[in-house]
Protein backbone atom coordinates (compact mmCIF):
# COMPACT_ATOMS: atom_id res chain seq x y z
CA UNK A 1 75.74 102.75 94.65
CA UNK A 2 74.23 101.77 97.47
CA UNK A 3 75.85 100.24 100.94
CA UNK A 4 73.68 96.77 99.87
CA UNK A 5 76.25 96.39 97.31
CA UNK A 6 79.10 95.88 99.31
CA UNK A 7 77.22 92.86 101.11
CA UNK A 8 78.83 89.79 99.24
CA UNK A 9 82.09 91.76 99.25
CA UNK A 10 83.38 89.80 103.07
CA UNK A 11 83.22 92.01 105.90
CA UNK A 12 83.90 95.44 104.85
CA UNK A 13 80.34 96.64 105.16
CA UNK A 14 80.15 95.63 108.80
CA UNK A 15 83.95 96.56 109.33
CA UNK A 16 84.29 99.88 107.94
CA UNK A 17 83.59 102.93 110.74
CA UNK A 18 83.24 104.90 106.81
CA UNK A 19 81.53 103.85 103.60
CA UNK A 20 82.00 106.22 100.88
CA UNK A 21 80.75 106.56 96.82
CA UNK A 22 81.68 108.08 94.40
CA UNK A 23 78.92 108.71 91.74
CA UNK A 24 79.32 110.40 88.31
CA UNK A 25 76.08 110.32 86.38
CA UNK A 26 77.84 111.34 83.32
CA UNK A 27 79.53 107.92 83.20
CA UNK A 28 76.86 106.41 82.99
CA UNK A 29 75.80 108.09 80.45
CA UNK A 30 73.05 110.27 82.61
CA UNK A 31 73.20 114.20 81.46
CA UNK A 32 69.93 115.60 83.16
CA UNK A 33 68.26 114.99 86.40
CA UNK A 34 64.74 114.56 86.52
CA UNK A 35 64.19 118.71 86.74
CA UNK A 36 66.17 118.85 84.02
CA UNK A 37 69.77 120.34 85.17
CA UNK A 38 72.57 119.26 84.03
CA UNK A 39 75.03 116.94 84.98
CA UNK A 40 77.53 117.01 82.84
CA UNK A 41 81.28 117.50 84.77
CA UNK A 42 79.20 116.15 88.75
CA UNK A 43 80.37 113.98 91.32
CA UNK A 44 77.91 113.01 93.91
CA UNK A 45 79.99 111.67 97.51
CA UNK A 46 77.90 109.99 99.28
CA UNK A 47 78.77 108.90 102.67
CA UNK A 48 76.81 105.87 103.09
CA UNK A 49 78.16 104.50 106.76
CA UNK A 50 79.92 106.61 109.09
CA UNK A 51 79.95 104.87 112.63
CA UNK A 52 80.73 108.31 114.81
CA UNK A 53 79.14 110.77 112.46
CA UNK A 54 76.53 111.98 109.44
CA UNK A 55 76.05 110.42 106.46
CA UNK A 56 74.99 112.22 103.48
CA UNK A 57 75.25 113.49 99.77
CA UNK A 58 78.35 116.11 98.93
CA UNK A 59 78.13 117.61 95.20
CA UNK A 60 81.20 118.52 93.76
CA UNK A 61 82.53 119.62 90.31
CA UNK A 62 84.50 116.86 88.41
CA UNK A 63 87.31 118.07 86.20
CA UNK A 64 87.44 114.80 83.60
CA UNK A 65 90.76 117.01 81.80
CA UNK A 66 92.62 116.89 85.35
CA UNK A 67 90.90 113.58 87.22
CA UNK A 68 90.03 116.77 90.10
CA UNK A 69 86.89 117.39 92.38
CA UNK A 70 86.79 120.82 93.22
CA UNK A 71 84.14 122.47 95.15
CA UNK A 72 80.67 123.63 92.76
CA UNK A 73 81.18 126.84 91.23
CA UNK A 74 77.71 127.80 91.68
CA UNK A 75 78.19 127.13 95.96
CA UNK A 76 80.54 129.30 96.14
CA UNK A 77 79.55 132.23 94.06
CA UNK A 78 76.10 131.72 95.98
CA UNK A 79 77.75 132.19 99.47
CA UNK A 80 77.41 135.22 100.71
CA UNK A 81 79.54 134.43 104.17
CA UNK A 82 81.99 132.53 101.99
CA UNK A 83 85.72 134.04 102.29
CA UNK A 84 88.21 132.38 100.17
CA UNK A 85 92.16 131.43 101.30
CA UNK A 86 94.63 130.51 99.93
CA UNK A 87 97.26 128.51 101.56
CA UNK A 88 101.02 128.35 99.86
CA UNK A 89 102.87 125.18 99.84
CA UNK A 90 106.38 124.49 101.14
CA UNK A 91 107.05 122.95 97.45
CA UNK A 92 106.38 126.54 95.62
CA UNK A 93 109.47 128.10 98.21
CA UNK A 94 112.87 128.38 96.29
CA UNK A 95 114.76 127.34 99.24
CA UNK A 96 117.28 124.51 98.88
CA UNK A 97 117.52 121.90 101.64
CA UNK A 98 121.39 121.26 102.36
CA UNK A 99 120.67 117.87 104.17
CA UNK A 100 124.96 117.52 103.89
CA UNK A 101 125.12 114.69 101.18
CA UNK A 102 128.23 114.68 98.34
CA UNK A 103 127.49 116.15 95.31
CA UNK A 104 127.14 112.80 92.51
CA UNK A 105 128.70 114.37 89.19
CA UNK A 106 126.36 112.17 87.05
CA UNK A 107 123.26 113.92 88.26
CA UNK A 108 124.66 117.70 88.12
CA UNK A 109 123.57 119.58 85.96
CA UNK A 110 125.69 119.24 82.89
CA UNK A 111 126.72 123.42 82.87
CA UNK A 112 123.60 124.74 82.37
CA UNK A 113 122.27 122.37 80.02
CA UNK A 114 119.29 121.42 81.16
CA UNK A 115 118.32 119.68 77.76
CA UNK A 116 119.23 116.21 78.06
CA UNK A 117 118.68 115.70 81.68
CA UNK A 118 120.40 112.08 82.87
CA UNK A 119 117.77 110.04 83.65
């Protein structure tokens, strides 16, 4: 794809301070490049207008199974500089929010049966 093919598409290619792609070549069908890697499970980003920065090519793994881009394996094995975090979530803490609202009877849980939820 190509910023040329957003040109009969109004004004969003002279509107738009970012232009991005996303290109899987394995869609198309496409499992080697030309040197003869493979393709199979790659995304190519490519930022094709960005009015206050770079534009570019970003390579990341697709995970078909899970619809997720994730960062190429291969990068980040390669990296030696590369230290990796992990950041929890709020969701994954057990705390309950009391935000004061009455309890609805039809939505408790029905003593501990948890099998045939009510919705």
């Amino acid at each position: 794809p190509q910023l040329s093919d957003l040109r009969e598409s109004g004004a969003i290619e002279q509107d738009a301070d970012i232009v991005t792609f996303i290109h899987r070549p394995e869609y198309y069908g496409i499992t080697e490049d030309n040197s003869g890697n493979s393709l199979i499970g790659v995304a190519e980003i490519i930022i094709a207008k960005h009015r206050n920065g770079a534009t570019g090519e970003i390579y990341l793994s697709f995970r078909k199974n899970l619809a997720k881009f994730a960062d190429m394996e291969s990068n980040i094995s390669n990296s030696d500089n590369f230290m990796e975090q992990t950041y929890s979530s709020k969701m994954n803490e057990d705390e309950t929010v009391n935000i004061g609202l009455p309890g609805n009877k039809r939505f408790d849980t029905q003593e501990g049966n948890v099998s045939n939820p009510p919705f």
